[in-house]
C-alpha atoms as a PDB file:
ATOM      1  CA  UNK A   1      81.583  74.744 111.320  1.00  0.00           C
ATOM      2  CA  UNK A   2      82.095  77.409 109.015  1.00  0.00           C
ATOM      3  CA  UNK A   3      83.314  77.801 105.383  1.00  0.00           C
ATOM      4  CA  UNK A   4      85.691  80.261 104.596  1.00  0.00           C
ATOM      5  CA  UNK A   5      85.042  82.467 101.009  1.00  0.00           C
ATOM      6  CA  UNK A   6      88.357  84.103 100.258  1.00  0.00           C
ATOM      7  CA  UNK A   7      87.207  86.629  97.844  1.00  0.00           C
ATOM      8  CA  UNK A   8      86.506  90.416  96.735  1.00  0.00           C
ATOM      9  CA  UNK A   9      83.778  91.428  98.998  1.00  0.00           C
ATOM     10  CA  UNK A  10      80.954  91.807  96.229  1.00  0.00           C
ATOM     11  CA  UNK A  11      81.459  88.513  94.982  1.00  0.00           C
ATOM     12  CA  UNK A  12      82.078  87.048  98.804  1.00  0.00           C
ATOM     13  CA  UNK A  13      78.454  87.627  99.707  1.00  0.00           C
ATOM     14  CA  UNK A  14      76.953  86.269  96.547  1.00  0.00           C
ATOM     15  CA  UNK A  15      78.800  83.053  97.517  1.00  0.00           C
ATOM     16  CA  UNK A  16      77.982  83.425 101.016  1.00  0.00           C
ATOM     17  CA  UNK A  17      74.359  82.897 100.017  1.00  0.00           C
ATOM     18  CA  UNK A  18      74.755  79.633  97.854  1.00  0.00           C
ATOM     19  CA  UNK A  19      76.655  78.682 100.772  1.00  0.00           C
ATOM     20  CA  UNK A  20      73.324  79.030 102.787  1.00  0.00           C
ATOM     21  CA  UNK A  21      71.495  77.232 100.803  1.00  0.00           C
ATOM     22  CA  UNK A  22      73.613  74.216 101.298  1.00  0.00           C
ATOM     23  CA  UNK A  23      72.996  74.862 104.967  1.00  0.00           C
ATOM     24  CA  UNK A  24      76.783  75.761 105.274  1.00  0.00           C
ATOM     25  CA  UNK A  25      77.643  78.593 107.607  1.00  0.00           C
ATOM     26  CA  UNK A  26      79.624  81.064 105.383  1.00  0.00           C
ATOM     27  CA  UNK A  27      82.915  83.066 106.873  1.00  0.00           C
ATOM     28  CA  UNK A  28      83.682  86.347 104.905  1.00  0.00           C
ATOM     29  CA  UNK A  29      87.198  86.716 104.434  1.00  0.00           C
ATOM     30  CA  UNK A  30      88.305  88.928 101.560  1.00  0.00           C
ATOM     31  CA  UNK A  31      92.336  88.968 101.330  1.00  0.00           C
ATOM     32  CA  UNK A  32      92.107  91.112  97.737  1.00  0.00           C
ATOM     33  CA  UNK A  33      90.323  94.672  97.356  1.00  0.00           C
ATOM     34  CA  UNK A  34      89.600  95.613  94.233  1.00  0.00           C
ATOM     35  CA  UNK A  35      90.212  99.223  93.496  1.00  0.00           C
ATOM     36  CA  UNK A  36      89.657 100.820  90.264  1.00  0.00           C
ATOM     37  CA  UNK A  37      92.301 102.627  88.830  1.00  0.00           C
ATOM     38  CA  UNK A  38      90.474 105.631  86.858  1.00  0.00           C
ATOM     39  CA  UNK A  39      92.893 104.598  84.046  1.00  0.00           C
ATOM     40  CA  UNK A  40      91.421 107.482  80.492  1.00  0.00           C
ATOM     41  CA  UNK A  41      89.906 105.946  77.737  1.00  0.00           C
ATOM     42  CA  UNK A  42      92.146 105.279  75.223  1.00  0.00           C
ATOM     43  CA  UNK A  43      93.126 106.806  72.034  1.00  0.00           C
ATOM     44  CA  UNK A  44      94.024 104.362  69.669  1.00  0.00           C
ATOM     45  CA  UNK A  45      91.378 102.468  67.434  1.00  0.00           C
ATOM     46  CA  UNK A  46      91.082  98.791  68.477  1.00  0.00           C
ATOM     47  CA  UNK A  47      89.218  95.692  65.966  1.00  0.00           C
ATOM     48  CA  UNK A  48      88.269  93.282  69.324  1.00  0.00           C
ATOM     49  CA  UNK A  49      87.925  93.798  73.353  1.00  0.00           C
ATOM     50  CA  UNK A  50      89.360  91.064  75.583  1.00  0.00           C
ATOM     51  CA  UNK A  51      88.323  90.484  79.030  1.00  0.00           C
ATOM     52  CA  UNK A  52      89.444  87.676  81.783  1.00  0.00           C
ATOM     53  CA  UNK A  53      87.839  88.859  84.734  1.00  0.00           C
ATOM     54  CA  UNK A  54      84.686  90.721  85.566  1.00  0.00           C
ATOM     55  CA  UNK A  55      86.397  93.899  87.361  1.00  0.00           C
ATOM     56  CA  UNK A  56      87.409  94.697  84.448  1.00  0.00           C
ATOM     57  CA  UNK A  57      84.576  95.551  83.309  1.00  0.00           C
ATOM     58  CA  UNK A  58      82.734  96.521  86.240  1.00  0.00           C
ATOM     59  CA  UNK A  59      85.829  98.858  87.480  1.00  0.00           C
ATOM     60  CA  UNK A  60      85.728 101.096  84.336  1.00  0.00           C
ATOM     61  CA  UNK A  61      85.642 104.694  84.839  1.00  0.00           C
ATOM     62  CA  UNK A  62      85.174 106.408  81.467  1.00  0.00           C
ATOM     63  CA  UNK A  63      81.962 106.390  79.052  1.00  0.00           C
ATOM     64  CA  UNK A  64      82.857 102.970  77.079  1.00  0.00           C
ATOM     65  CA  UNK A  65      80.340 104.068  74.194  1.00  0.00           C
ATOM     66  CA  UNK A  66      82.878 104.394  71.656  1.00  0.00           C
ATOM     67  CA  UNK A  67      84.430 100.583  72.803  1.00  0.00           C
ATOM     68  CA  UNK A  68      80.562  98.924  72.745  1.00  0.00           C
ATOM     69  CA  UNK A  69      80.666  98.077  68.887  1.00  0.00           C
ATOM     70  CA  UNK A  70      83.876  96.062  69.443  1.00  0.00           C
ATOM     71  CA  UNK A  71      83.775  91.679  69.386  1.00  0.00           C
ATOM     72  CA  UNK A  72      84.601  90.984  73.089  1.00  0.00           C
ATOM     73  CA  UNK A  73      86.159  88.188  73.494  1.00  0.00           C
ATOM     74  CA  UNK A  74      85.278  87.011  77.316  1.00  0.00           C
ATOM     75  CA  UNK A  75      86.711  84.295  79.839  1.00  0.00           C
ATOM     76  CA  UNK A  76      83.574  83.144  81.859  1.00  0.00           C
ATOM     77  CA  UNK A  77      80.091  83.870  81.982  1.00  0.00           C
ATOM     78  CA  UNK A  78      79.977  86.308  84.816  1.00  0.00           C
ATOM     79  CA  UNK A  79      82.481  88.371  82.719  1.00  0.00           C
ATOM     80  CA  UNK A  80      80.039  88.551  79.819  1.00  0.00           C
ATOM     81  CA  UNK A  81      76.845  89.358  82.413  1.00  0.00           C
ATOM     82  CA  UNK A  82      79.485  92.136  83.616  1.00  0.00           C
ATOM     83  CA  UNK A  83      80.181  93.297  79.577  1.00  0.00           C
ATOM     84  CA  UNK A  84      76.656  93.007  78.717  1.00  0.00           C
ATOM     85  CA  UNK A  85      75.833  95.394  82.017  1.00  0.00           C
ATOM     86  CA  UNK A  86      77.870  97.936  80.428  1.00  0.00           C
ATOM     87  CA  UNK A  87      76.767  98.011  77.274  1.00  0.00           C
ATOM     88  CA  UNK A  88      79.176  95.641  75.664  1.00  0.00           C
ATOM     89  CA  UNK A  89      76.193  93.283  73.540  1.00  0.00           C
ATOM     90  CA  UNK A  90      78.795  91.957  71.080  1.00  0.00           C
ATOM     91  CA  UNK A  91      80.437  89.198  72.494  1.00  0.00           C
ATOM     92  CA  UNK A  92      82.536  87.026  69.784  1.00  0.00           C
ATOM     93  CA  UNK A  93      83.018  84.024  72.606  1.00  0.00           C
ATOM     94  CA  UNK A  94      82.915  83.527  76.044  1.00  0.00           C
ATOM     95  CA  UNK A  95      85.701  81.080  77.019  1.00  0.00           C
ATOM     96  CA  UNK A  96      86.250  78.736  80.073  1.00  0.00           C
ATOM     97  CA  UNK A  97      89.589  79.970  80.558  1.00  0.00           C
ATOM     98  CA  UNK A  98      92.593  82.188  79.217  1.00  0.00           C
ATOM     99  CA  UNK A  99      94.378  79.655  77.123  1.00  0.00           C
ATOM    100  CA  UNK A 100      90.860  79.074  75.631  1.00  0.00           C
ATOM    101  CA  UNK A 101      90.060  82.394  74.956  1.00  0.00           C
ATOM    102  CA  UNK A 102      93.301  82.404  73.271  1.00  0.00           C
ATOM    103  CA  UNK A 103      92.349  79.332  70.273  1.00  0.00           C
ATOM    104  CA  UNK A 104      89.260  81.764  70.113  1.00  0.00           C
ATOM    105  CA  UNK A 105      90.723  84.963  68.973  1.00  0.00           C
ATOM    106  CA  UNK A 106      93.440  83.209  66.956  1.00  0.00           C
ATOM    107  CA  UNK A 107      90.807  81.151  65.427  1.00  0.00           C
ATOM    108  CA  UNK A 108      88.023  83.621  64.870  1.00  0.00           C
ATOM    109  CA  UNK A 109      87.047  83.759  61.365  1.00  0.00           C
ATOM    110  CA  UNK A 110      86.618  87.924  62.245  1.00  0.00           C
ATOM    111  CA  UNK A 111      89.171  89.114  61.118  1.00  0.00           C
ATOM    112  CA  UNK A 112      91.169  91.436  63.253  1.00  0.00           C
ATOM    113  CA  UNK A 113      94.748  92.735  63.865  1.00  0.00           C
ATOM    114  CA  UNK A 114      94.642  95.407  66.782  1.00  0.00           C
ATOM    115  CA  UNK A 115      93.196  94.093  70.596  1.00  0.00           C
ATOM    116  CA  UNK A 116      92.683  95.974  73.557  1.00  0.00           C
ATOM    117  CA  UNK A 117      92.852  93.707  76.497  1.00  0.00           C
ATOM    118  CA  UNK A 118      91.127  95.199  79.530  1.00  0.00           C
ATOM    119  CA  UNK A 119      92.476  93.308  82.635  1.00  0.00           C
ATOM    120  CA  UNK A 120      94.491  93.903  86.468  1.00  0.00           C
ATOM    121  CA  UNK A 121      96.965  95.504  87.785  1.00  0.00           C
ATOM    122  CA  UNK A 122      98.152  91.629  88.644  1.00  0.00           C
ATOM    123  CA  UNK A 123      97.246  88.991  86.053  1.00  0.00           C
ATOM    124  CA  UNK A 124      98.814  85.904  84.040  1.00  0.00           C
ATOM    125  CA  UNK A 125     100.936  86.939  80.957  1.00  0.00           C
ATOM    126  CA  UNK A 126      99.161  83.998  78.867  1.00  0.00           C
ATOM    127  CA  UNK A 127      96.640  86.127  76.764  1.00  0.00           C
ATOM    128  CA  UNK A 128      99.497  88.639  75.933  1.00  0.00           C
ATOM    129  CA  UNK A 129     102.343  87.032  75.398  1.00  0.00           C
ATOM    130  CA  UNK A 130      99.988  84.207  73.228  1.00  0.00           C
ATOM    131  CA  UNK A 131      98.727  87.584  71.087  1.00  0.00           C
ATOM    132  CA  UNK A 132     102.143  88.739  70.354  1.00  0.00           C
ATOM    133  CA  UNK A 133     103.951  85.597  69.678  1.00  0.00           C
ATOM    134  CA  UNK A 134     101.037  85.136  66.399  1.00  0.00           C
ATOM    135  CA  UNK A 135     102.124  88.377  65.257  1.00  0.00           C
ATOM    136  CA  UNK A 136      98.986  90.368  66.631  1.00  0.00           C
ATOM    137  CA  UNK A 137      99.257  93.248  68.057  1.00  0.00           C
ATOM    138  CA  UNK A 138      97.701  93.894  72.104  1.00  0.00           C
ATOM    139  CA  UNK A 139      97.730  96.823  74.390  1.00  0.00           C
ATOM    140  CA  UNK A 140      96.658  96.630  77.963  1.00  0.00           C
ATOM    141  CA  UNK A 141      94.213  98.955  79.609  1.00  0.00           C
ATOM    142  CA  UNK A 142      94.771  98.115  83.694  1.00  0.00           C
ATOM    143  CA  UNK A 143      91.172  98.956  84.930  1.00  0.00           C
ATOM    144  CA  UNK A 144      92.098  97.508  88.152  1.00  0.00           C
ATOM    145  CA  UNK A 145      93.956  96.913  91.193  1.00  0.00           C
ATOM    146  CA  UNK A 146      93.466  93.735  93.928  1.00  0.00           C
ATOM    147  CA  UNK A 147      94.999  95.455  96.569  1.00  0.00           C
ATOM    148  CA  UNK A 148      96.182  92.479  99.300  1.00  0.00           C
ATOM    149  CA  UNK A 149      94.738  92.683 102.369  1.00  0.00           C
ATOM    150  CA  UNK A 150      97.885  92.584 105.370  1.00  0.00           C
ATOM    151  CA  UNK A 151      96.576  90.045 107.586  1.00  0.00           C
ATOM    152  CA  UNK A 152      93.494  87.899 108.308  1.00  0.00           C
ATOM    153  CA  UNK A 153      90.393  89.129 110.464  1.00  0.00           C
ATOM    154  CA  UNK A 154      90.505  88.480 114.236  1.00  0.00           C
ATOM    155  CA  UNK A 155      87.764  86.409 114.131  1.00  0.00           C
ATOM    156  CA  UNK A 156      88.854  83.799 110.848  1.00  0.00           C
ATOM    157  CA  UNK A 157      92.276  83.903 112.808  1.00  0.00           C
ATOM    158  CA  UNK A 158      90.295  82.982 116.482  1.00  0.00           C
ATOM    159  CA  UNK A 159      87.797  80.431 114.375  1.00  0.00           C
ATOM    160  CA  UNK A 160      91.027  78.638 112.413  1.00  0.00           C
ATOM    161  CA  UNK A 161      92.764  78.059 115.675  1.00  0.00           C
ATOM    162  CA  UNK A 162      89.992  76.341 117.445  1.00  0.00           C
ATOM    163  CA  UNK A 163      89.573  74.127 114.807  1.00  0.00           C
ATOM    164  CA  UNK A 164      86.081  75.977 114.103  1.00  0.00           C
ATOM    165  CA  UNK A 165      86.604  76.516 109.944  1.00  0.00           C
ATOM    166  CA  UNK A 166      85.813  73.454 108.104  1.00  0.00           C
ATOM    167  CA  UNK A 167      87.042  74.098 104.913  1.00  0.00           C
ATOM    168  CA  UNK A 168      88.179  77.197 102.720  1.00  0.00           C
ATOM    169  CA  UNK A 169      87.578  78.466  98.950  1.00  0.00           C
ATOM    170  CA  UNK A 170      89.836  79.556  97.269  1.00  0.00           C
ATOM    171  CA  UNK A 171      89.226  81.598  93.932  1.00  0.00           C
ATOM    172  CA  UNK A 172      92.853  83.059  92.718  1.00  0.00           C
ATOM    173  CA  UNK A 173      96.402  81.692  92.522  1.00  0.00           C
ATOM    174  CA  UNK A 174      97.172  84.970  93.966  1.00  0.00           C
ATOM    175  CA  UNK A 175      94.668  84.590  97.104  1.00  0.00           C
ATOM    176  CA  UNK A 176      95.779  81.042  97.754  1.00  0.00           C
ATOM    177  CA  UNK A 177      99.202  82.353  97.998  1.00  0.00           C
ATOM    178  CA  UNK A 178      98.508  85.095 100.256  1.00  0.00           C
ATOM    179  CA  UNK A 179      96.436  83.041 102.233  1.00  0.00           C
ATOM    180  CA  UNK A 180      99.122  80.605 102.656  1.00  0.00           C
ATOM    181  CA  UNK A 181     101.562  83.910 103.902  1.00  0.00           C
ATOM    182  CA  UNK A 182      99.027  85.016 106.330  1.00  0.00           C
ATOM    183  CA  UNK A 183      98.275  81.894 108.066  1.00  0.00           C
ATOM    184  CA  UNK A 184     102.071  81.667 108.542  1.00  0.00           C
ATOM    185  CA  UNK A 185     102.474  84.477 109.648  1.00  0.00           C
ATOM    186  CA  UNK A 186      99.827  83.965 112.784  1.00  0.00           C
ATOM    187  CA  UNK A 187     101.278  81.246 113.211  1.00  0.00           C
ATOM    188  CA  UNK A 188      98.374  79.273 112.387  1.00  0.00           C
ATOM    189  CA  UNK A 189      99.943  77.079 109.672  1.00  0.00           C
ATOM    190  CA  UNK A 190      99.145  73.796 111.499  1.00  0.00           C
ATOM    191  CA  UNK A 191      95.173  73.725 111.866  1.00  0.00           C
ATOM    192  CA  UNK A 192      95.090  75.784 108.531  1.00  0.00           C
ATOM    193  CA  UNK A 193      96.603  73.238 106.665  1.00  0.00           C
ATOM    194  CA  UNK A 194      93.750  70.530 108.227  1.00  0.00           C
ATOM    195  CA  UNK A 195      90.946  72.389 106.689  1.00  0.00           C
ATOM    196  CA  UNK A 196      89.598  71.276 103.698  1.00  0.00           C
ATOM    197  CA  UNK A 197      90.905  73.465 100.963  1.00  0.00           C
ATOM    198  CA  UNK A 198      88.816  73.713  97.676  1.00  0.00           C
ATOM    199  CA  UNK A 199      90.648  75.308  95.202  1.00  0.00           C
ATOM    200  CA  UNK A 200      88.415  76.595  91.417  1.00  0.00           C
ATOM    201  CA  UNK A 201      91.122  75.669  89.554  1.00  0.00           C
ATOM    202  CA  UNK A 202      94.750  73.818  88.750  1.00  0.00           C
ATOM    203  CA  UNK A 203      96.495  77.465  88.753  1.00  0.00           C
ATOM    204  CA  UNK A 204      94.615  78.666  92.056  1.00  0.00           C
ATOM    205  CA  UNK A 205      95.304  75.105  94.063  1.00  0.00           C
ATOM    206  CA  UNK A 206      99.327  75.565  93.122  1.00  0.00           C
ATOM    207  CA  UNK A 207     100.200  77.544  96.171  1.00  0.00           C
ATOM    208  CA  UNK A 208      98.175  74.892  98.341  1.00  0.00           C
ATOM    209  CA  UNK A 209     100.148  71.795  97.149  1.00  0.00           C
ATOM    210  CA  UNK A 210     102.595  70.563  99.905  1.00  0.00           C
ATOM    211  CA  UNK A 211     100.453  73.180 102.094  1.00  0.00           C
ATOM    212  CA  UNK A 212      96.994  71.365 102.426  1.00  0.00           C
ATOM    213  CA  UNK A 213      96.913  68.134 103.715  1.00  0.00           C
ATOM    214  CA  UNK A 214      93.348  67.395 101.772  1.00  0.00           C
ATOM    215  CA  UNK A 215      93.046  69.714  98.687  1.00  0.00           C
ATOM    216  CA  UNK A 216      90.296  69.509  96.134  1.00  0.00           C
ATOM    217  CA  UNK A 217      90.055  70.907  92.927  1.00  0.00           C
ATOM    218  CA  UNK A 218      86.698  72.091  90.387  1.00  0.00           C
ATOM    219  CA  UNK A 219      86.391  69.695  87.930  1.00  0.00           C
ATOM    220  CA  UNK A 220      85.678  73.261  85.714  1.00  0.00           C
ATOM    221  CA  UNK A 221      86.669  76.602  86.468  1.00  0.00           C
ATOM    222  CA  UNK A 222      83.467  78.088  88.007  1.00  0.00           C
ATOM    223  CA  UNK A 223      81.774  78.366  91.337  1.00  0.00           C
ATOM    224  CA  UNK A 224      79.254  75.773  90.825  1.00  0.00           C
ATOM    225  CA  UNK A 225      81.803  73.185  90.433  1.00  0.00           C
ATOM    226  CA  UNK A 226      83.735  74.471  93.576  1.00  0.00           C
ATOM    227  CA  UNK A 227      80.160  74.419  95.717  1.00  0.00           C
ATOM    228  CA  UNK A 228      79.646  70.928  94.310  1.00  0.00           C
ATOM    229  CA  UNK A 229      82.431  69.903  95.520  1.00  0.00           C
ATOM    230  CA  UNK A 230      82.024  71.212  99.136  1.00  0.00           C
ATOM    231  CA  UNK A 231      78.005  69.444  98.836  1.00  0.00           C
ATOM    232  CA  UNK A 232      79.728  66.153  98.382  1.00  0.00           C
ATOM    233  CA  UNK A 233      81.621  67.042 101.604  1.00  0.00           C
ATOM    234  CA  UNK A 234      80.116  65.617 104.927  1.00  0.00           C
ATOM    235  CA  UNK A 235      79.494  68.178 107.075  1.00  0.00           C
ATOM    236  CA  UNK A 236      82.387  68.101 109.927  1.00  0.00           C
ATOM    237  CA  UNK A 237      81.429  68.944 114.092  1.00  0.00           C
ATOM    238  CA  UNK A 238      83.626  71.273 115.550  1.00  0.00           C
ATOM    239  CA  UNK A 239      84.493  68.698 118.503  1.00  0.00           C
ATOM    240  CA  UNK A 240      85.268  65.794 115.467  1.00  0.00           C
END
């Protein structure tokens, strides 16, 4: 039975070997591309960096010298590996998620006024709209695009409808959602909705709810919590 890992493609097969280590049997199906966008360096004079998602930081396309004296403020470790990789070696906090990061940079005792928030072409308003409603002041630099993929691959499509996927990760409210569209779309919706759906968060299960008949949720927002999860899970026969 296999285990679906709906995610970029880079991340998918870092997954894909935890997965084998549990003696699961991964299936690679990445619904969002991540392109960069080439987007200049910018202009202005910033006192912090934020960050919610690695590609951010992995994505940029200009010499980030000039940004690598700048507090980053960071949502997840893998975004701070991803900072640190560049050159970005002062991090002010590394949060478990954006409303978190958030109490961080309102509560930092360093002082600052000006933020430049590198994030996606699609993201959550939360960190910007938190910024500007304390009276700081936060401009966005879109590094990146997830470009949605237009439907699933033959064989996740063949594997869902004989009842050969036993469950499915999802990473994104936005990949959930799309995943959701596509399945409907092939006309799959039935046995799709009888896999096991293990979502890494509250905001990425939303699109499941009333879609999944057994959805699971991280206790945290990381991948160990979502592979724990799928370890409790007794391993299902494809004729069961």
């Amino acid at each position: 039975m296999g285990v679906l890992v709906l995610r970029a493609a880079m991340q998918a097969e870092c997954t894909a070997a935890r997965l084998m280590r549990l003696g699961r049997e991964p299936v690679l199906a990445p619904l969002l591309e991540i392109v960069a966008t080439h987007a200049p360096a910018p202009s202005s004079t910033y006192d912090v960096l934020v960050a919610t998602s690695r590609h951010a930081l992995e994505t940029l396309s200009f010499d980030a010298e000039a940004l690598c004296g700048l507090k980053l403020f960071a949502v997840g470790e893998r975004t701070a590996a991803a900072a640190r990789a560049r050159g970005f070696l002062n991090i002010g906090a590394v949060a478990k998620d954006a409303s978190s990061l958030l109490n961080d940079l309102l509560g930092s005792p360093h002082r600052w006024s000006r933020a430049l928030y590198l994030a996606g072409l699609s993201r959550r308003p939360d960190i910007e709209l938190g910024l500007k409603q304390a009276g700081r002041h936060v401009d966005v630099l879109v590094t990146y695009e997830a470009r949605a993929a237009s439907n699933l691959p033959s064989r996740v499509v063949e594997m869902i409808r004989t009842s050969e996927i036993e469950a499915a990760l999802h990473y994104s409210q936005r990949s959930a959602a799309l995943f959701v569209k596509l399945v409907r779309d092939a006309g799959l919706e039935t046995p799709a909705s009888k896999i096991i759906h293990v979502a890494i968060s509250q905001n990425a299960a939303a699109p499941l709810r009333g879609f999944a008949c057994d959805l699971r949720v991280a206790a945290s927002p990381d991948e160990a919590s979502l592979l724990a999860i799928l370890g409790r899970a007794p391993q299902r026969r494809a004729d069961s």
